[in-house]
Protein backbone atom coordinates (compact mmCIF):
# COMPACT_ATOMS: atom_id res chain seq x y z
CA UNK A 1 -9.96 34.01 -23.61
CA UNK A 2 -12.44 36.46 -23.79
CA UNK A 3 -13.39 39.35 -21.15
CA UNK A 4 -16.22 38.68 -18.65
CA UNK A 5 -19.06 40.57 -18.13
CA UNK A 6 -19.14 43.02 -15.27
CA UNK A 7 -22.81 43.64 -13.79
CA UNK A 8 -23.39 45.54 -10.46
CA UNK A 9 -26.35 46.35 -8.98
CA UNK A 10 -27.84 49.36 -6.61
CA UNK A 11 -30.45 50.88 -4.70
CA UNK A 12 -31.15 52.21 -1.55
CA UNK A 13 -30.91 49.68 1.04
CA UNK A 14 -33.68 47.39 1.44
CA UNK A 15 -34.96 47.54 -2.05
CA UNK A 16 -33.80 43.70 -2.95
CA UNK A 17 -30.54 43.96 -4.79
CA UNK A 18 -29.39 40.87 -2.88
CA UNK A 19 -32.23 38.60 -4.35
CA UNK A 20 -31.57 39.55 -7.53
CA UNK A 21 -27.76 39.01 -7.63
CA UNK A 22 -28.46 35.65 -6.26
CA UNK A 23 -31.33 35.31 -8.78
CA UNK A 24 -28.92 35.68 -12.03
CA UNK A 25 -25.99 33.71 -10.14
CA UNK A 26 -28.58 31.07 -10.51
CA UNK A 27 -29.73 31.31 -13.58
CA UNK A 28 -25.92 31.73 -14.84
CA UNK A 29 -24.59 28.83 -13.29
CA UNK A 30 -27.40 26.74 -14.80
CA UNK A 31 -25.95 27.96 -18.61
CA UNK A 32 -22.83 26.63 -17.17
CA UNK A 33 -21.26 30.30 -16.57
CA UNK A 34 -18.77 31.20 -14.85
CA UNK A 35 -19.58 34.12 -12.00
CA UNK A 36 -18.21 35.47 -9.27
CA UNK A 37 -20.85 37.21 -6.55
CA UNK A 38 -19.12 39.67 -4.26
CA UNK A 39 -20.18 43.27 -2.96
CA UNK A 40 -19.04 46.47 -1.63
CA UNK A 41 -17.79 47.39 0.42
CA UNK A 42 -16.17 43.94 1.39
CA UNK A 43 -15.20 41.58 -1.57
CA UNK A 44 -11.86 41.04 0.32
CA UNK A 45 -10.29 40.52 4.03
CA UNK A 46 -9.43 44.07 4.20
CA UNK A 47 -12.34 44.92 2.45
CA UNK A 48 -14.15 43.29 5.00
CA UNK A 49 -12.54 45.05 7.71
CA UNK A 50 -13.33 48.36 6.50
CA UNK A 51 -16.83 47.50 6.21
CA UNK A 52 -17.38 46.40 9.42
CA UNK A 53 -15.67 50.05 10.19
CA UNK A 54 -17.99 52.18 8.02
CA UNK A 55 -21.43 50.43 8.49
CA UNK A 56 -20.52 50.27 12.25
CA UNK A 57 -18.72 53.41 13.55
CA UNK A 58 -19.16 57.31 13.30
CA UNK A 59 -16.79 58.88 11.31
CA UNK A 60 -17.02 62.23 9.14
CA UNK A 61 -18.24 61.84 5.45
CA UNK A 62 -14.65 62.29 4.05
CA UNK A 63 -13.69 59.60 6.16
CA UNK A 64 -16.38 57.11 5.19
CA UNK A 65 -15.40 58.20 1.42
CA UNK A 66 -11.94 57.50 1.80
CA UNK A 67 -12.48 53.88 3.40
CA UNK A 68 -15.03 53.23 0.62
CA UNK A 69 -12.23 53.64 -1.78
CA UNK A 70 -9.67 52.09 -0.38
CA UNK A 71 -11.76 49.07 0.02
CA UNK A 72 -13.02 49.46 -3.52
CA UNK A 73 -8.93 50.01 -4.35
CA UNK A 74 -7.93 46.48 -3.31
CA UNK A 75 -11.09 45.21 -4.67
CA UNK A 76 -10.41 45.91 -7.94
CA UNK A 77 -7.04 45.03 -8.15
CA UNK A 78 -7.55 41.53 -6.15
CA UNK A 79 -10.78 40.33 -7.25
CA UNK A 80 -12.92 42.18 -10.11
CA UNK A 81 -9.73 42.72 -12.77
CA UNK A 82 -8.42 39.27 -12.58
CA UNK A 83 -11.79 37.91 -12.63
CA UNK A 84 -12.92 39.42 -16.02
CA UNK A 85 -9.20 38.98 -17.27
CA UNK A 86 -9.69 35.22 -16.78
CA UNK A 87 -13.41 35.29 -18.93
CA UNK A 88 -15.28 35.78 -15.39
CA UNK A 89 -18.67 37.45 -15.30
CA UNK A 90 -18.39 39.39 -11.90
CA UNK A 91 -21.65 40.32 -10.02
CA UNK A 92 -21.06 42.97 -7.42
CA UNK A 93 -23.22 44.13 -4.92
CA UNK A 94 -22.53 47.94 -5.54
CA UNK A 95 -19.46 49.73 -6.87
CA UNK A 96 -18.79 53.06 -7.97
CA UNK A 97 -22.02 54.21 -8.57
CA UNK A 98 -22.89 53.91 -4.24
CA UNK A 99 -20.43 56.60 -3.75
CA UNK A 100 -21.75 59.46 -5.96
CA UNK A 101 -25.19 58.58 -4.33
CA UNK A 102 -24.40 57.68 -1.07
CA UNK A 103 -21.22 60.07 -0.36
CA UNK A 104 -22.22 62.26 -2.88
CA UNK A 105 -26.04 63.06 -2.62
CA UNK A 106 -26.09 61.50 0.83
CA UNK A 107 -23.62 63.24 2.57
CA UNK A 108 -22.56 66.00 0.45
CA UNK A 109 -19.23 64.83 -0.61
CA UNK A 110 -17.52 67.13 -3.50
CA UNK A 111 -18.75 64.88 -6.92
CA UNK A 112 -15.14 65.98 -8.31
CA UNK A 113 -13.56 64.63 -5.31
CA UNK A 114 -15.42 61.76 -6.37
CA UNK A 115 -14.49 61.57 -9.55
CA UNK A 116 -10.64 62.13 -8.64
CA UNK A 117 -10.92 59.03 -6.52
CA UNK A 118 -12.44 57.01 -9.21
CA UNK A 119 -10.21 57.46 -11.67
CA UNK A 120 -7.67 56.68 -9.57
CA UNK A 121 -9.03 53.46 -8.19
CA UNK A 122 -10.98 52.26 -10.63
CA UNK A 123 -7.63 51.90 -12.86
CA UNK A 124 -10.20 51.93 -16.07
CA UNK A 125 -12.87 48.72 -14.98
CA UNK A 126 -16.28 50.21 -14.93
CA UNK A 127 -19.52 48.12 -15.29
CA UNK A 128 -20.89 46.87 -18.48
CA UNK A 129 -24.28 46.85 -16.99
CA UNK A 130 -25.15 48.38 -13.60
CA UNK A 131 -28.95 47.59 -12.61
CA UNK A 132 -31.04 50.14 -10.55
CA UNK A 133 -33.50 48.37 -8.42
CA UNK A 134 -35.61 51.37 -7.68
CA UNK A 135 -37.74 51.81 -4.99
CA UNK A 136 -39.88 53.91 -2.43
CA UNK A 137 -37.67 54.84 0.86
CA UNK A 138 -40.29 54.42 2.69
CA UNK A 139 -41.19 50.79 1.56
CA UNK A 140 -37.73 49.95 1.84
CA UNK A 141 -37.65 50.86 5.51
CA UNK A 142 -40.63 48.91 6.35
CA UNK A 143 -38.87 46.10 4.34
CA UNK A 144 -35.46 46.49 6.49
CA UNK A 145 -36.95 46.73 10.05
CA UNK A 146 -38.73 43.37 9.19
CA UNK A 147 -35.59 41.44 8.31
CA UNK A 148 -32.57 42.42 10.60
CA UNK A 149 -30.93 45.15 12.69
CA UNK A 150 -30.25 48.67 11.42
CA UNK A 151 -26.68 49.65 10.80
CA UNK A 152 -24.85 52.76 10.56
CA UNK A 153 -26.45 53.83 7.29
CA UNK A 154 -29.58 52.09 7.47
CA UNK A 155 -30.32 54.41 10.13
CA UNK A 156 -30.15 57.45 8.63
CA UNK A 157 -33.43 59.62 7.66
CA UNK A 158 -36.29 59.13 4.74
CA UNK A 159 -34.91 62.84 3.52
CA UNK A 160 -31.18 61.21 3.54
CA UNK A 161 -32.56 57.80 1.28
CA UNK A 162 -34.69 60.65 -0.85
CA UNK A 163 -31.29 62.22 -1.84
CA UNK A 164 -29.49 58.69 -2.30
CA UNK A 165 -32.07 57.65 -4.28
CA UNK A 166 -32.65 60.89 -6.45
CA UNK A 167 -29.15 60.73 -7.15
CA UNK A 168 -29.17 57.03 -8.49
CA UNK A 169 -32.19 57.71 -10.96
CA UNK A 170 -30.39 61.19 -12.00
CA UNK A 171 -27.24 58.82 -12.89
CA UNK A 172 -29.37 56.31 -14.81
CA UNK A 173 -31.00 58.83 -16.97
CA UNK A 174 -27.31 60.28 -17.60
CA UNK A 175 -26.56 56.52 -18.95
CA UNK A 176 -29.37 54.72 -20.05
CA UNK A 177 -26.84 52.48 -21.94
CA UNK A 178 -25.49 51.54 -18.93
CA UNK A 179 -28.15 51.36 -16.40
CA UNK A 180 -31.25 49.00 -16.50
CA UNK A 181 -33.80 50.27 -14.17
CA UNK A 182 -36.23 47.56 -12.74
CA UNK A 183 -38.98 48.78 -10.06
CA UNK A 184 -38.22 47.19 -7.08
CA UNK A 185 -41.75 47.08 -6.01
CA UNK A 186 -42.58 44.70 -8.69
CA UNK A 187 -42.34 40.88 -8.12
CA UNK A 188 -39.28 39.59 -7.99
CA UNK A 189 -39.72 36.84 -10.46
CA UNK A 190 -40.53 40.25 -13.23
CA UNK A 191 -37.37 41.91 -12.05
CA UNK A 192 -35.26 38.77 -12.64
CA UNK A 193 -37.21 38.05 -16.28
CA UNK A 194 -36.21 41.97 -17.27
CA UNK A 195 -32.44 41.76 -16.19
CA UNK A 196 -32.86 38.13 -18.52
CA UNK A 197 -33.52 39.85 -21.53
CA UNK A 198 -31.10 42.17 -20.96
CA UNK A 199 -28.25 40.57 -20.42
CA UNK A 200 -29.99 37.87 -23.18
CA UNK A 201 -27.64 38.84 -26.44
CA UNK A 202 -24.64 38.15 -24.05
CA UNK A 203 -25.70 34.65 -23.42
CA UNK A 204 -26.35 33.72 -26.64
């Protein structure tokens, strides 16, 4: 059996990763394809629990790294590896990529303490297409405080989303042949139709 495909997707929150994970879940399932949604942090009962923790509770950046990873850790291992192993395509609400913007640019994390972490966890399963849905902070705040309660992160400043999101675009541009960059301000019917003929030579 064949690898699946791995797709994950990113942004800064509130710029409608969500609707387009469930979008291509949709349109996968009706090729009759097998997908798994899940996200991070989370995508397992421990990785739930440490969720909760970060998005809820104060806690130094090196902290909020480490939890990341160790919920990515058992992630990996649990869920995304045996997934793809079994032919799989795995749709994650963020991965890797969330840390070097969020712990990285966010919160100043060391990027090599990053990358040590990473390569550790990871245990070699990287994305085979990770899609940016880029868009204004500011828009995306108006769009969170409309739809539900701020947590821990959604609380932090414009200048804090500026450097998440500057860091996400700066990664893209490192890896075009990863990263598919759809503007998030655009309708989300066009964002869906772009990640469609994408992913379109994988389907066929």
């Amino acid at each position: 059996m064949s690898r699946g495909r791995f797709i994950s997707f990113e942004g800064v929150d509130g710029a409608g990763k969500s609707t387009q994970v469930d979008a291509l879940a949709r349109t996968l399932a009706a090729r009759a394809r097998a997908a798994l949604r899940t996200r991070e942090p989370g995508g397992t009962p421990l990785g739930e629990s440490l969720r909760s923790l970060a998005l809820g509770q104060d806690m130094a950046p090196m902290t909020e790294t480490l939890l990341m990873f160790a919920a990515r850790c058992e992630h990996v291992r649990q869920v995304i590896a045996p997934a793809l192993a079994a032919g799989q395509w795995v749709l994650c609400d963020r991965f890797a990529d969330a840390s070097y913007a969020y712990q990285g640019a966010g919160r100043g994390v060391p990027i090599a303490c990053l990358d040590t972490l990473s390569g550790w966890v990871q245990a070699g399963i990287a994305p085979d297409l990770t899609i940016l849905v880029d868009l204004d902070p500011a828009e995306a705040r108006r769009r969170r405080a409309s739809a539900r309660p701020a947590d821990r992160f959604e609380q932090e400043s414009l200048d804090f989303f500026e450097r998440v999101r500057a860091a996400y675009r700066e990664r893209a541009a490192q890896d075009p042949q990863r990263f598919l960059v759809v503007d998030g301000a655009a309708a989300a019917g066009v964002q869906s139709q772009a990640i469609l003929e994408r992913i379109a030579p994988w389907l066929d």
